[in-house]
C-alpha atoms as a PDB file:
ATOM      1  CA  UNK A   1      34.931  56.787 -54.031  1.00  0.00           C
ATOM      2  CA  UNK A   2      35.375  57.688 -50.176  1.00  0.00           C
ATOM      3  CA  UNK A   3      38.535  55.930 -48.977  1.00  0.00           C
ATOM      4  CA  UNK A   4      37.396  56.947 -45.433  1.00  0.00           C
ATOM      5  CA  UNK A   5      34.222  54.126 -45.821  1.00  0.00           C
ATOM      6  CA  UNK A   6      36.372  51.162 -46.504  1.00  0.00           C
ATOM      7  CA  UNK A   7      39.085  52.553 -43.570  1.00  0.00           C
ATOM      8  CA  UNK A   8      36.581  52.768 -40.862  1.00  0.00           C
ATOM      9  CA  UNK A   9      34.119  50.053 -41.627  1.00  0.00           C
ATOM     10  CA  UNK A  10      33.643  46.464 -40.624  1.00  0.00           C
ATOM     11  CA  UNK A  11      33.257  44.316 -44.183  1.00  0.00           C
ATOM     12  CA  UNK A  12      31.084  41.407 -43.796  1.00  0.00           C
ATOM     13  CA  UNK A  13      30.584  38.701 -46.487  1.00  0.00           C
ATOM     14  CA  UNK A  14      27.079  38.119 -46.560  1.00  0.00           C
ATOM     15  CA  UNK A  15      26.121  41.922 -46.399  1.00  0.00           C
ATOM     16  CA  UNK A  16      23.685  42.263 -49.630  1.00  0.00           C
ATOM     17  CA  UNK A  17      23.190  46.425 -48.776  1.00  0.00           C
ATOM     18  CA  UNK A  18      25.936  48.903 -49.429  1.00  0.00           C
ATOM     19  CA  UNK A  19      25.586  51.150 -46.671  1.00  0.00           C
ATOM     20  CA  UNK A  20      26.553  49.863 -43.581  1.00  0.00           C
ATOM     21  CA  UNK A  21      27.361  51.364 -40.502  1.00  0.00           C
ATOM     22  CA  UNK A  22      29.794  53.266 -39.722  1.00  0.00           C
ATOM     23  CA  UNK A  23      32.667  51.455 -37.103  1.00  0.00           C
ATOM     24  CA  UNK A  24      33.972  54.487 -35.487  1.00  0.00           C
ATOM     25  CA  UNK A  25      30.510  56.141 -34.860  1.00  0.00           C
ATOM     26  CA  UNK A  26      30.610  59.250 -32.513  1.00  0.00           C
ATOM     27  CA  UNK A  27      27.274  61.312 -33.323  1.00  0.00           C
ATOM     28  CA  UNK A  28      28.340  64.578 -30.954  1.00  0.00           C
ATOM     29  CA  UNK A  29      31.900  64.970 -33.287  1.00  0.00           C
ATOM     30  CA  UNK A  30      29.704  64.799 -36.181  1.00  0.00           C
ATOM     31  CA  UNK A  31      26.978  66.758 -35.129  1.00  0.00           C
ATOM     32  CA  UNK A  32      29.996  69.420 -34.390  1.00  0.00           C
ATOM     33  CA  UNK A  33      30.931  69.070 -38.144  1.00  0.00           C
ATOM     34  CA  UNK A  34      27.131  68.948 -39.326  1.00  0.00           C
ATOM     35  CA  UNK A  35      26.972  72.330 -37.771  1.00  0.00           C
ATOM     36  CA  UNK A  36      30.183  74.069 -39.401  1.00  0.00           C
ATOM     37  CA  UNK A  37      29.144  72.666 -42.559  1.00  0.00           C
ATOM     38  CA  UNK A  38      25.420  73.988 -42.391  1.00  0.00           C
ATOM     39  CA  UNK A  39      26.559  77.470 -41.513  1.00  0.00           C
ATOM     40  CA  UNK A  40      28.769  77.109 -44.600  1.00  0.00           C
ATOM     41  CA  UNK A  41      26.589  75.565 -46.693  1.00  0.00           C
ATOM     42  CA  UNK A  42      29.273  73.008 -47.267  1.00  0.00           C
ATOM     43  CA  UNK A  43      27.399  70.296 -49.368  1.00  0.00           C
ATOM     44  CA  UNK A  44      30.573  68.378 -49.907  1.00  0.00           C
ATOM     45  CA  UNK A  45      31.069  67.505 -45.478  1.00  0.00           C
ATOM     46  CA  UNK A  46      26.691  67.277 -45.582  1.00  0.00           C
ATOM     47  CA  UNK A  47      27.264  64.361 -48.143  1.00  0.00           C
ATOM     48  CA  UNK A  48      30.725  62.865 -46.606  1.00  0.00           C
ATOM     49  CA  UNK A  49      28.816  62.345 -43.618  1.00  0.00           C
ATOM     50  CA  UNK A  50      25.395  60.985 -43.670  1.00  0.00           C
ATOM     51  CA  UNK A  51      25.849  59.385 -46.788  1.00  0.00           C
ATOM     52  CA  UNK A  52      28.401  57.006 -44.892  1.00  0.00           C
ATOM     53  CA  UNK A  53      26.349  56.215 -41.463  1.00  0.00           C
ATOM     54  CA  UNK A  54      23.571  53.708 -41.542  1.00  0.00           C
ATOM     55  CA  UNK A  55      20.097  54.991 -41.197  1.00  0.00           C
ATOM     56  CA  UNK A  56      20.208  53.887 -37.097  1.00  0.00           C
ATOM     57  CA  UNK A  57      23.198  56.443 -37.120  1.00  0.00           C
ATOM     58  CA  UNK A  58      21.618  58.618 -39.267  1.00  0.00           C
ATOM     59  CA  UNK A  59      18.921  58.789 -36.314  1.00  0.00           C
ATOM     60  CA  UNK A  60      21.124  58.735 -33.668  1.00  0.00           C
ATOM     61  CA  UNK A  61      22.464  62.231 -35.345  1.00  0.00           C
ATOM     62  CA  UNK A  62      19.407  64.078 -35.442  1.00  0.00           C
ATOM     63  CA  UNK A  63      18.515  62.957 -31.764  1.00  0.00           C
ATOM     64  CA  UNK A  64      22.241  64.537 -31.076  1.00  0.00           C
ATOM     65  CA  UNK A  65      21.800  67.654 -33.206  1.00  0.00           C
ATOM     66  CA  UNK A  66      18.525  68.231 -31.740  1.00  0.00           C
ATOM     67  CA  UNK A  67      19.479  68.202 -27.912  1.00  0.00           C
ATOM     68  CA  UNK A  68      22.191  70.185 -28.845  1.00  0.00           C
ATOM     69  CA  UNK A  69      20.771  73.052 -30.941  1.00  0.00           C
ATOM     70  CA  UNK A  70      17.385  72.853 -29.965  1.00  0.00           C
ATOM     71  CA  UNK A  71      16.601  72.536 -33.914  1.00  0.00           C
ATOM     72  CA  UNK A  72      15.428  70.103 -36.214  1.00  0.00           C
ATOM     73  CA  UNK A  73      18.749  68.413 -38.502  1.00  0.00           C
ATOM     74  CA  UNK A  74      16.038  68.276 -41.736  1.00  0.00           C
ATOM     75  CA  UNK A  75      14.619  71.845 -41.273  1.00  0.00           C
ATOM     76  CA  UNK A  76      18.454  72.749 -40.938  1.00  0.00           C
ATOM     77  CA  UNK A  77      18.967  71.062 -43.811  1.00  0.00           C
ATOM     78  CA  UNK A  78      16.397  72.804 -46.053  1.00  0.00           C
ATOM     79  CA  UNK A  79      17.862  75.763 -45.333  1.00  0.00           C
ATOM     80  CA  UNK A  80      21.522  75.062 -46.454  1.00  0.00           C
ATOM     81  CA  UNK A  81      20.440  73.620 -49.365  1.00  0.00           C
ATOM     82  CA  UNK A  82      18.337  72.885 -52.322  1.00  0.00           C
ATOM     83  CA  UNK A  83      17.233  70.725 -55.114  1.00  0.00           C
ATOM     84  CA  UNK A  84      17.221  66.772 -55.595  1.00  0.00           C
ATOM     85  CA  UNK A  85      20.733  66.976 -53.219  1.00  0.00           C
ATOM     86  CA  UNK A  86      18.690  68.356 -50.667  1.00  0.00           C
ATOM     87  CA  UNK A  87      15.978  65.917 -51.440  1.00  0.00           C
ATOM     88  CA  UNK A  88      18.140  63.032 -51.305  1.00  0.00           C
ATOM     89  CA  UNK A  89      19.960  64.093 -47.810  1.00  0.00           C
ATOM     90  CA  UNK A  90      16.362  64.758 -46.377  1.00  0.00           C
ATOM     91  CA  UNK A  91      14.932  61.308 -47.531  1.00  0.00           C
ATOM     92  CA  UNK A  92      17.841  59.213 -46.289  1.00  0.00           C
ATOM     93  CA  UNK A  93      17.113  60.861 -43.015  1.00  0.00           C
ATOM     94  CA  UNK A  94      13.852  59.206 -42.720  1.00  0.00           C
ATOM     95  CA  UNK A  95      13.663  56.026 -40.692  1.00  0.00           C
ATOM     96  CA  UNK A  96      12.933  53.310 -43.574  1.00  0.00           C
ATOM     97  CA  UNK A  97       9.573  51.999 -42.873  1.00  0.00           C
ATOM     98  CA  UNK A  98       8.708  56.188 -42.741  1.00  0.00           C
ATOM     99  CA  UNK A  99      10.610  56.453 -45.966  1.00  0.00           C
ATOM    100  CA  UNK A 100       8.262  53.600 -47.772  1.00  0.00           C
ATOM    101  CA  UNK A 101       5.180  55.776 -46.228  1.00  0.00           C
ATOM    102  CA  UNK A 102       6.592  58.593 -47.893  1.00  0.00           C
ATOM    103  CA  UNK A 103       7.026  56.943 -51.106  1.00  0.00           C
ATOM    104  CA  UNK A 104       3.415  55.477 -51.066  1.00  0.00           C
ATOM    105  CA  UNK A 105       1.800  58.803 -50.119  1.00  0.00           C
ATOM    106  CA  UNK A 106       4.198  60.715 -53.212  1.00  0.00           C
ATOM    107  CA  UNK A 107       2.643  58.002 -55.652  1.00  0.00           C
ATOM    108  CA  UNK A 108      -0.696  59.254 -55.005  1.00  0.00           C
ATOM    109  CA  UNK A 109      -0.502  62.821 -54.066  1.00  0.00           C
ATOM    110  CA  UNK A 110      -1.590  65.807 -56.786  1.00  0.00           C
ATOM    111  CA  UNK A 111      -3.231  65.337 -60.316  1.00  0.00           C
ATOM    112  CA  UNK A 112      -2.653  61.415 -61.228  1.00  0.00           C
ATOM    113  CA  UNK A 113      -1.398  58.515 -59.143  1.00  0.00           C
ATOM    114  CA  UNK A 114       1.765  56.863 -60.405  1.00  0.00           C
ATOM    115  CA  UNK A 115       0.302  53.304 -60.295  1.00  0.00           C
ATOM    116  CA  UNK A 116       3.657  51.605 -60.973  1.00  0.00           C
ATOM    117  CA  UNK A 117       5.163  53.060 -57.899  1.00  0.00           C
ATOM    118  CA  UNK A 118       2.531  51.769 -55.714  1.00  0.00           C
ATOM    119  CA  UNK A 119       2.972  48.370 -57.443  1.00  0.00           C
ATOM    120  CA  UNK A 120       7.199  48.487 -56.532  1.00  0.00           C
ATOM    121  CA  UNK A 121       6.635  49.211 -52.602  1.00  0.00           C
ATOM    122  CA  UNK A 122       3.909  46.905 -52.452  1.00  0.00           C
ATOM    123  CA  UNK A 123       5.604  43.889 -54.290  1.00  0.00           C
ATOM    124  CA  UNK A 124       8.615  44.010 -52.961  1.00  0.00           C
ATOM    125  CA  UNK A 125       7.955  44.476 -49.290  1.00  0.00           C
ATOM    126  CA  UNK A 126       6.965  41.649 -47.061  1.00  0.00           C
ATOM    127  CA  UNK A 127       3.472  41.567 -45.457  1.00  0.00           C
ATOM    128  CA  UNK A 128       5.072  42.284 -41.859  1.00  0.00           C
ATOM    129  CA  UNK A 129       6.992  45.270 -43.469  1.00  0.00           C
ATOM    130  CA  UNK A 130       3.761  46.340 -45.142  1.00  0.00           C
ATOM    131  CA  UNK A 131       1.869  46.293 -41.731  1.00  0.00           C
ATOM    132  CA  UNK A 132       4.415  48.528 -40.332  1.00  0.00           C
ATOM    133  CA  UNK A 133       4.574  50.964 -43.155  1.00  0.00           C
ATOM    134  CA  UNK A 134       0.663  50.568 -42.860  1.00  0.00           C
ATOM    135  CA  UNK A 135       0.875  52.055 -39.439  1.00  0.00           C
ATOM    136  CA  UNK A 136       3.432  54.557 -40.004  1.00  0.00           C
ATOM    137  CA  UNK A 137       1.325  55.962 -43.004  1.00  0.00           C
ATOM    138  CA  UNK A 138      -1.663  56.617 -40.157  1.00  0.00           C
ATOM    139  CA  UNK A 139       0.746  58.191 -37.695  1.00  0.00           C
ATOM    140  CA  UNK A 140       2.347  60.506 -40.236  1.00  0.00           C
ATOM    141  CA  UNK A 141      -0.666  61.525 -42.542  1.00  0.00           C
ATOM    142  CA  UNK A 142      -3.219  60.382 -40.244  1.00  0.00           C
ATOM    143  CA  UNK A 143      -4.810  58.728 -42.897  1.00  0.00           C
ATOM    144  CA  UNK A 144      -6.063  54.510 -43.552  1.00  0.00           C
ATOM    145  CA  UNK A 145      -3.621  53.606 -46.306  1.00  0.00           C
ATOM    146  CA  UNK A 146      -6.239  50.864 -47.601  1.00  0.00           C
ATOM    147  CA  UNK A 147      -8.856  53.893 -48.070  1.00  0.00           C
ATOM    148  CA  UNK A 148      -6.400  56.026 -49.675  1.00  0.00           C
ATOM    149  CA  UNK A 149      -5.611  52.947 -52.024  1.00  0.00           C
ATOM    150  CA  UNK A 150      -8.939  52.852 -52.643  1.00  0.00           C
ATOM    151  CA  UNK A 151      -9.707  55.891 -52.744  1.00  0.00           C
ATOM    152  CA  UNK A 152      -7.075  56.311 -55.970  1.00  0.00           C
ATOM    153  CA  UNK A 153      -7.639  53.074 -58.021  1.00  0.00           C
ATOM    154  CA  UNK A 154     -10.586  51.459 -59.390  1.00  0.00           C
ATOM    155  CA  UNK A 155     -11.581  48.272 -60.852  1.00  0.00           C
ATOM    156  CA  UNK A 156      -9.520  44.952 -60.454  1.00  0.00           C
ATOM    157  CA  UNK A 157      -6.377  47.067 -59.775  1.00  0.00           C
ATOM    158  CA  UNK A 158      -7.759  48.592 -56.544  1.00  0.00           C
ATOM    159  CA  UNK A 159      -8.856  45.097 -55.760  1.00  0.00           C
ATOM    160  CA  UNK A 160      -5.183  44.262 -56.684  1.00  0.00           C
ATOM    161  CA  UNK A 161      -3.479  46.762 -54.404  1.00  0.00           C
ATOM    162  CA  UNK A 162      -5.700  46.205 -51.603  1.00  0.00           C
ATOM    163  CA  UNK A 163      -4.478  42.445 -51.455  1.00  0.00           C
ATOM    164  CA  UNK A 164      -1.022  43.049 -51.943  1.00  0.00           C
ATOM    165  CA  UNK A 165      -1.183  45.546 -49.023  1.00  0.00           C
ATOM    166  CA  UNK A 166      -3.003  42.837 -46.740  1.00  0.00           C
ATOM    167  CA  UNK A 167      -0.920  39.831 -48.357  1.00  0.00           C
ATOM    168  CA  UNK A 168      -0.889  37.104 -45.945  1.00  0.00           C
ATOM    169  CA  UNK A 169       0.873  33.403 -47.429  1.00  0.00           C
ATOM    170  CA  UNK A 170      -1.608  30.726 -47.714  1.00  0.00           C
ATOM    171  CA  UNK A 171      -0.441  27.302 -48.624  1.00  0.00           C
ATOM    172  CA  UNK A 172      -1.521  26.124 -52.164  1.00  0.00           C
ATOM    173  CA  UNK A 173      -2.180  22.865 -54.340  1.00  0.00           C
ATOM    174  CA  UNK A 174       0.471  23.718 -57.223  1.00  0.00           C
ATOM    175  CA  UNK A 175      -1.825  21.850 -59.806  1.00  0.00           C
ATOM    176  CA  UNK A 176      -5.187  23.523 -58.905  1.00  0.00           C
ATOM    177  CA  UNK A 177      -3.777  26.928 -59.384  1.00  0.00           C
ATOM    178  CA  UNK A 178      -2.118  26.461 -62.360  1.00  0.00           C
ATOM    179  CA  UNK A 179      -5.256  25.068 -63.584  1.00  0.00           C
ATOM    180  CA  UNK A 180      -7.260  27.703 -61.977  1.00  0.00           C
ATOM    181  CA  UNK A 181      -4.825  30.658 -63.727  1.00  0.00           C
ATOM    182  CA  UNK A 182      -5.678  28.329 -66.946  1.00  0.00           C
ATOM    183  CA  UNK A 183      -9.242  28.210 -66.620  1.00  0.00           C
ATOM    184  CA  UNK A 184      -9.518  31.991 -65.806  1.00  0.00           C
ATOM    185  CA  UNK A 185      -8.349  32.557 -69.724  1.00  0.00           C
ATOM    186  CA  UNK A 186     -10.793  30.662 -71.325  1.00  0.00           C
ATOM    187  CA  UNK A 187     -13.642  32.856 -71.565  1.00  0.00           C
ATOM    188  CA  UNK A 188     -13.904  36.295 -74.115  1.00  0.00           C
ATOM    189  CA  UNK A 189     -12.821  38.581 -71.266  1.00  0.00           C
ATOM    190  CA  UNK A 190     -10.234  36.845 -68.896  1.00  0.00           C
ATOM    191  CA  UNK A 191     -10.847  36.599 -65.013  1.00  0.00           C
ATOM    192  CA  UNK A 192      -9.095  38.491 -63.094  1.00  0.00           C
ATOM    193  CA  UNK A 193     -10.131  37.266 -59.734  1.00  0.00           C
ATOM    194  CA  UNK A 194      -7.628  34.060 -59.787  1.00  0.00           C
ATOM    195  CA  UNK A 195      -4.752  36.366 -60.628  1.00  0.00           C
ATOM    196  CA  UNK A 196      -5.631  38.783 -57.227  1.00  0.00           C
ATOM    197  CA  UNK A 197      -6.102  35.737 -55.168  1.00  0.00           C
ATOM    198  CA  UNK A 198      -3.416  33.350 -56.281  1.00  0.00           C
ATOM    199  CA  UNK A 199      -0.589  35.764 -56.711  1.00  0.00           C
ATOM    200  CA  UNK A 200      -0.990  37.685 -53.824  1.00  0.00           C
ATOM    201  CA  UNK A 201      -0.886  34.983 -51.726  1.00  0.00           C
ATOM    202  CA  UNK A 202       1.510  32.445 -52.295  1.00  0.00           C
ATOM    203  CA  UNK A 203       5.180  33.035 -51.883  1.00  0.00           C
ATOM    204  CA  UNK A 204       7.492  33.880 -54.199  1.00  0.00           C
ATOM    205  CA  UNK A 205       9.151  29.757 -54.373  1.00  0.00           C
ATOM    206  CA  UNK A 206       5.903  28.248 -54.907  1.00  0.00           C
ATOM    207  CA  UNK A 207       4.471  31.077 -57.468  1.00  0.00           C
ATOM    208  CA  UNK A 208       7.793  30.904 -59.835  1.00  0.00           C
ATOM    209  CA  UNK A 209       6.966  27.217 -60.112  1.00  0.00           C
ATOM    210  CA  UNK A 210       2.239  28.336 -60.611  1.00  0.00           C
ATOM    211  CA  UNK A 211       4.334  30.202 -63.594  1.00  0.00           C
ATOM    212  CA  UNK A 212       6.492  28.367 -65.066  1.00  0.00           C
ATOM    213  CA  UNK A 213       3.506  25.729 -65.250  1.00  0.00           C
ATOM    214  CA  UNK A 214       1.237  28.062 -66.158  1.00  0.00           C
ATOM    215  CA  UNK A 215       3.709  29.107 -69.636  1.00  0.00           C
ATOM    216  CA  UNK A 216       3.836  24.884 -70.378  1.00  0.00           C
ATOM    217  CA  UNK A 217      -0.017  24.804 -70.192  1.00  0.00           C
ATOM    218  CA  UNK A 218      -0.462  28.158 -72.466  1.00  0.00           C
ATOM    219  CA  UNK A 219       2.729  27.632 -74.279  1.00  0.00           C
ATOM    220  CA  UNK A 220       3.029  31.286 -74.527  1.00  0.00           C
ATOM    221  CA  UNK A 221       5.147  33.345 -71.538  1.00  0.00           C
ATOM    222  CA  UNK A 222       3.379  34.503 -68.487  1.00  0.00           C
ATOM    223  CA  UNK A 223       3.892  38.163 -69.341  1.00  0.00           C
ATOM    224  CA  UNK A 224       2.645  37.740 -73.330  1.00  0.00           C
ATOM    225  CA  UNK A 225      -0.621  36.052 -71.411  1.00  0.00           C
ATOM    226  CA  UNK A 226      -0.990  39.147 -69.486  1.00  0.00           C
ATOM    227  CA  UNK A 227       0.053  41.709 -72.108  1.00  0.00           C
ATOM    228  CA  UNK A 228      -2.800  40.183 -74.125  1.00  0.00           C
ATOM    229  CA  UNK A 229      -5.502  39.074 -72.347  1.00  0.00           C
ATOM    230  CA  UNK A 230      -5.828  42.125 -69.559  1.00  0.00           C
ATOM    231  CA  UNK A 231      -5.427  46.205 -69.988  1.00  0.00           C
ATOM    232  CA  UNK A 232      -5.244  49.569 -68.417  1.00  0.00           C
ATOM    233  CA  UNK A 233      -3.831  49.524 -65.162  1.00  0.00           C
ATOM    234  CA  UNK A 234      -4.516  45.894 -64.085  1.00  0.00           C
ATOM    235  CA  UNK A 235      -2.139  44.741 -66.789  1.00  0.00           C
ATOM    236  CA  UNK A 236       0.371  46.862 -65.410  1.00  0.00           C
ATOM    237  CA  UNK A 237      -0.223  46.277 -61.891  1.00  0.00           C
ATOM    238  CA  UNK A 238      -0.059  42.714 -63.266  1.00  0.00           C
ATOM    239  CA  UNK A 239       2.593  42.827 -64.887  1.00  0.00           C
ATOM    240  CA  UNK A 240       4.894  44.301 -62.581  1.00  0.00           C
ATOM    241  CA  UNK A 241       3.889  41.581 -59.800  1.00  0.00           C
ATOM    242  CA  UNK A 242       4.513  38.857 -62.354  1.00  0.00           C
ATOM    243  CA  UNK A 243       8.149  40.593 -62.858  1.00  0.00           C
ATOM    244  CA  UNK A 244       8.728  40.675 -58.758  1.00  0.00           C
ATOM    245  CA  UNK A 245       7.657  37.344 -58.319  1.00  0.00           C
ATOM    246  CA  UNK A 246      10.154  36.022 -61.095  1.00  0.00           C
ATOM    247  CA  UNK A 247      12.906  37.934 -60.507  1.00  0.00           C
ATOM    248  CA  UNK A 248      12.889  40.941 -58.031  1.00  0.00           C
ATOM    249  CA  UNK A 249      15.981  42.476 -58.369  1.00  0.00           C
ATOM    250  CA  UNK A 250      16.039  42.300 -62.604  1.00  0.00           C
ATOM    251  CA  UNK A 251      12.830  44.206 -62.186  1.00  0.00           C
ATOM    252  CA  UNK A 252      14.473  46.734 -59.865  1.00  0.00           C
ATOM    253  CA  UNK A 253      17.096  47.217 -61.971  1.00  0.00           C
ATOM    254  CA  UNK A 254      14.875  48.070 -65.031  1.00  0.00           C
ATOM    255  CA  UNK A 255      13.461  50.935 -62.811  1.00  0.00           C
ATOM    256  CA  UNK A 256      16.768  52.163 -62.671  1.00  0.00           C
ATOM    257  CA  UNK A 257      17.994  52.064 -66.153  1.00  0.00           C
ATOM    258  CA  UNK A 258      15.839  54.855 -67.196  1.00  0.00           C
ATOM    259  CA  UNK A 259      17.458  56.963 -64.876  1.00  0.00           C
ATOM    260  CA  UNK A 260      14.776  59.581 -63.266  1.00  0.00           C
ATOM    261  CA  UNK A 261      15.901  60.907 -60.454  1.00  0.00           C
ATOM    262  CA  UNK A 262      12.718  59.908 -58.227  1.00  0.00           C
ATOM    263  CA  UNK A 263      13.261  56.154 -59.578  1.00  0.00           C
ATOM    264  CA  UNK A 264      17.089  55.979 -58.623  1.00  0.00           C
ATOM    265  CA  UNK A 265      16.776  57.908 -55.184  1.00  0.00           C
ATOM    266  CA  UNK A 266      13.817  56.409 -54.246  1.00  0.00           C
ATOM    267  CA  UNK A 267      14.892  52.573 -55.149  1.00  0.00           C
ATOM    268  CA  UNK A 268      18.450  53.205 -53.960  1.00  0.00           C
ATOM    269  CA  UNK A 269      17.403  54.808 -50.314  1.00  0.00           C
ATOM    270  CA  UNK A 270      14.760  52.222 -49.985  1.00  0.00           C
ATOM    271  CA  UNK A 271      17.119  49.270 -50.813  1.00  0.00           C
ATOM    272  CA  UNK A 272      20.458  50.554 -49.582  1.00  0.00           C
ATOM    273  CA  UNK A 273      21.082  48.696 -46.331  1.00  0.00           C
ATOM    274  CA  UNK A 274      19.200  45.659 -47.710  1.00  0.00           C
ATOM    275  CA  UNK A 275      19.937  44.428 -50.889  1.00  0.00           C
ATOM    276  CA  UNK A 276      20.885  46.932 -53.394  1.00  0.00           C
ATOM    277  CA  UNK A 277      24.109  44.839 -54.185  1.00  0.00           C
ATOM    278  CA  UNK A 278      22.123  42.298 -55.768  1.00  0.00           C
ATOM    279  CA  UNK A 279      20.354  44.870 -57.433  1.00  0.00           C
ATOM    280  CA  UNK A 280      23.515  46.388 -58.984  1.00  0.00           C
ATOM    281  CA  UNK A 281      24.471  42.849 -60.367  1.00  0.00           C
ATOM    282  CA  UNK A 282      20.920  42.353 -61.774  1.00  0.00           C
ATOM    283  CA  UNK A 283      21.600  46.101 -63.034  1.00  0.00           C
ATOM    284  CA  UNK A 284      25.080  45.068 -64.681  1.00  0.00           C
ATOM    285  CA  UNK A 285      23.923  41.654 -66.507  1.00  0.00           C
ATOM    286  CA  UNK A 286      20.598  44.229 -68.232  1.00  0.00           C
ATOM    287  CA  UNK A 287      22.309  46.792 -69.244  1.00  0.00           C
ATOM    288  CA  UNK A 288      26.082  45.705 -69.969  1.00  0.00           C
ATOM    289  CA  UNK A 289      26.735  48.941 -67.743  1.00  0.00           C
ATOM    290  CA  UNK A 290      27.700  49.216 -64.236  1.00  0.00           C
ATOM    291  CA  UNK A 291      25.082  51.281 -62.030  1.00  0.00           C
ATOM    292  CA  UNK A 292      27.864  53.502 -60.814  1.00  0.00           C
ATOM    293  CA  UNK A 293      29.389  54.481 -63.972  1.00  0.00           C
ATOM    294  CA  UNK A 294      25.598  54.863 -65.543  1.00  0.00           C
ATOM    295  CA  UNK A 295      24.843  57.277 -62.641  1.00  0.00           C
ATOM    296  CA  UNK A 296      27.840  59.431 -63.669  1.00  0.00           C
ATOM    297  CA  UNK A 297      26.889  60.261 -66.835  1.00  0.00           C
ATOM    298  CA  UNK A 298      23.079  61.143 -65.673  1.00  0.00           C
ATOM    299  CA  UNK A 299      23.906  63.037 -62.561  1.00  0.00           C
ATOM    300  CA  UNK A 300      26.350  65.932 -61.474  1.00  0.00           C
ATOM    301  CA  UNK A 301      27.929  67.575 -58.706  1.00  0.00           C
ATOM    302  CA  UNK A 302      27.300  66.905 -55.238  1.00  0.00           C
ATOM    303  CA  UNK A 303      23.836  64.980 -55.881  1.00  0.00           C
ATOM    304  CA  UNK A 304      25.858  63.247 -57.967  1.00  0.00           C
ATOM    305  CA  UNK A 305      28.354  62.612 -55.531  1.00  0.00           C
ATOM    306  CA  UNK A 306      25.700  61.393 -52.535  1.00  0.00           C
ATOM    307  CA  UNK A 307      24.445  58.703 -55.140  1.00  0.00           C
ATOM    308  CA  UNK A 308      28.221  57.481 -56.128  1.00  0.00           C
ATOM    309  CA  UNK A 309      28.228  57.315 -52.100  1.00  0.00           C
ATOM    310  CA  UNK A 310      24.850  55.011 -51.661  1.00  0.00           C
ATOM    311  CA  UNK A 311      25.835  53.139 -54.510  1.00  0.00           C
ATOM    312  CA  UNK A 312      29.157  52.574 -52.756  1.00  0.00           C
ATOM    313  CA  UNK A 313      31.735  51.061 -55.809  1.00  0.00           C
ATOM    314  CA  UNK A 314      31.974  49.835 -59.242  1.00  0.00           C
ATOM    315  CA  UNK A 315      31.116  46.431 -60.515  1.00  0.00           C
END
């Protein structure tokens, strides 16, 4: 644990991200140690640092470094060092709505798309973040993100994806679409069309309660329903949406208790400055195990040490 953090920050009750910023900021003194530690390749000072300055700092520092060196901090970076630590220190550089770009463009680049990953980002950010990581993804890969979507999914789940990327809240009659979800079972192959439109449009408040009366009209649970009356990648796409809508931060959590590396650092960067305490609570009531003591007996050295850092303390 890095006394320094809790010495030089500002604790606010309230604050549901770990990393916050840092109170005695001065990017030019740490751009001075940046440098002595690149030319080093001292891992341990790379980590101290950015690893305790919020991402606004974080950019503040690579403006600095750059008017000062006349080099880029991440190709600096790459140079010093190597692996998932280098990884890590190079993706919590990234501003955050370029970081969920990223992320979305990872998920679908190279043989296979990881459809789950897709289905996290695009749950669990709002519509108005989604139109700004929507724009970001044409600036940086100067690509349309709904064609690439497209372009990798097929079916209901492409229809699914596309209007969870477009999600816009509509007001709904509770009744009707609980009896529309109903109705939309009834047949030998189940409709998926109410699912896409009802879930992807509601919020989260009013769905929980299309659910929960949903599981007293079926008497079954919403994700049984699912698990049994859709497949392939709808079901999962499906499935993971049900999961967000009920309980975002348990769902989160599961992601993290199996512990691969591009699960943790992407869900920890991503959530880190917004709500990643609630995710470590949600993390400690599933698994009995607090997220910072599981991470220490995955993880080692000084990747190790830059995760211990994001996650901030015990539970």
């Amino acid at each position: 644990m890095d006394l320094e953090y809790f010495k030089s920050h500002d604790m606010f009750w309230g604050t549901l991200g770990t990393v916050r910023p840092f109170s005695n900021f001065y990017p030019e003194g740490d751009v001075t140690e940046i440098q002595a530690a690149l030319e080093k390749k001292d891992a341990v000072n790379l980590v101290r640092i950015l690893t305790n300055r919020s991402n606004a700092q974080r950019q503040a520092i690579a403006k600095t470094f750059e008017e000062t060196t006349k080099k880029d901090l991440p190709s600096a970076l790459k140079k010093a060092l190597s692996g998932d630590l280098e990884a890590l220190l190079l993706e919590i550089l990234m501003p955050p709505v370029q970081y969920e770009a990223y992320r979305l463009q990872q998920a679908m680049v190279g043989l296979g798309t990881d459809e789950e990953t897709l289905m996290e980002i695009l749950c669990t950010q709002s519509s108005e973040q989604l139109q700004e990581i929507n724009a970001m993804f044409k600036q940086v890969y100067n690509k349309d993100l709904e064609k690439e979507l497209k372009g990798e999914t097929s079916g209901d789940f492409a229809k699914l994806v596309v209007a969870l990327l477009n999600k816009q809240n509509r007001t709904g009659v509770l009744q009707r679409d609980i009896e529309s979800l109903t109705a939309s079972l009834n047949g030998k192959k189940a409709d998926a069309g109410p699912w896409i439109d009802i879930l992807t449009s509601r919020d989260s408040d009013y769905l929980n309660k299309v659910l929960t009366g949903l599981e007293l009209q079926t008497g079954q649970m919403v994700e049984q329903t699912v698990e049994k009356r859709f497949t392939g990648d709808f079901r999962l796409g499906l499935k993971v949406l049900v999961q967000c809508i009920q309980n975002r931060d348990v769902y989160l959590a599961k992601r993290l208790s199996t512990m691969k590396t591009p699960l943790v650092q992407g869900i920890m960067v991503s959530h880190s400055e917004e709500d990643l305490l609630c995710i470590r609570a949600a993390f400690l009531k599933l698994t009995g195990t607090s997220l910072y003591t599981t991470l220490k007996k995955h993880f080692k050295g000084e990747h190790l040490q830059a995760l211990l850092a994001i996650c901030r303390s015990e539970d």
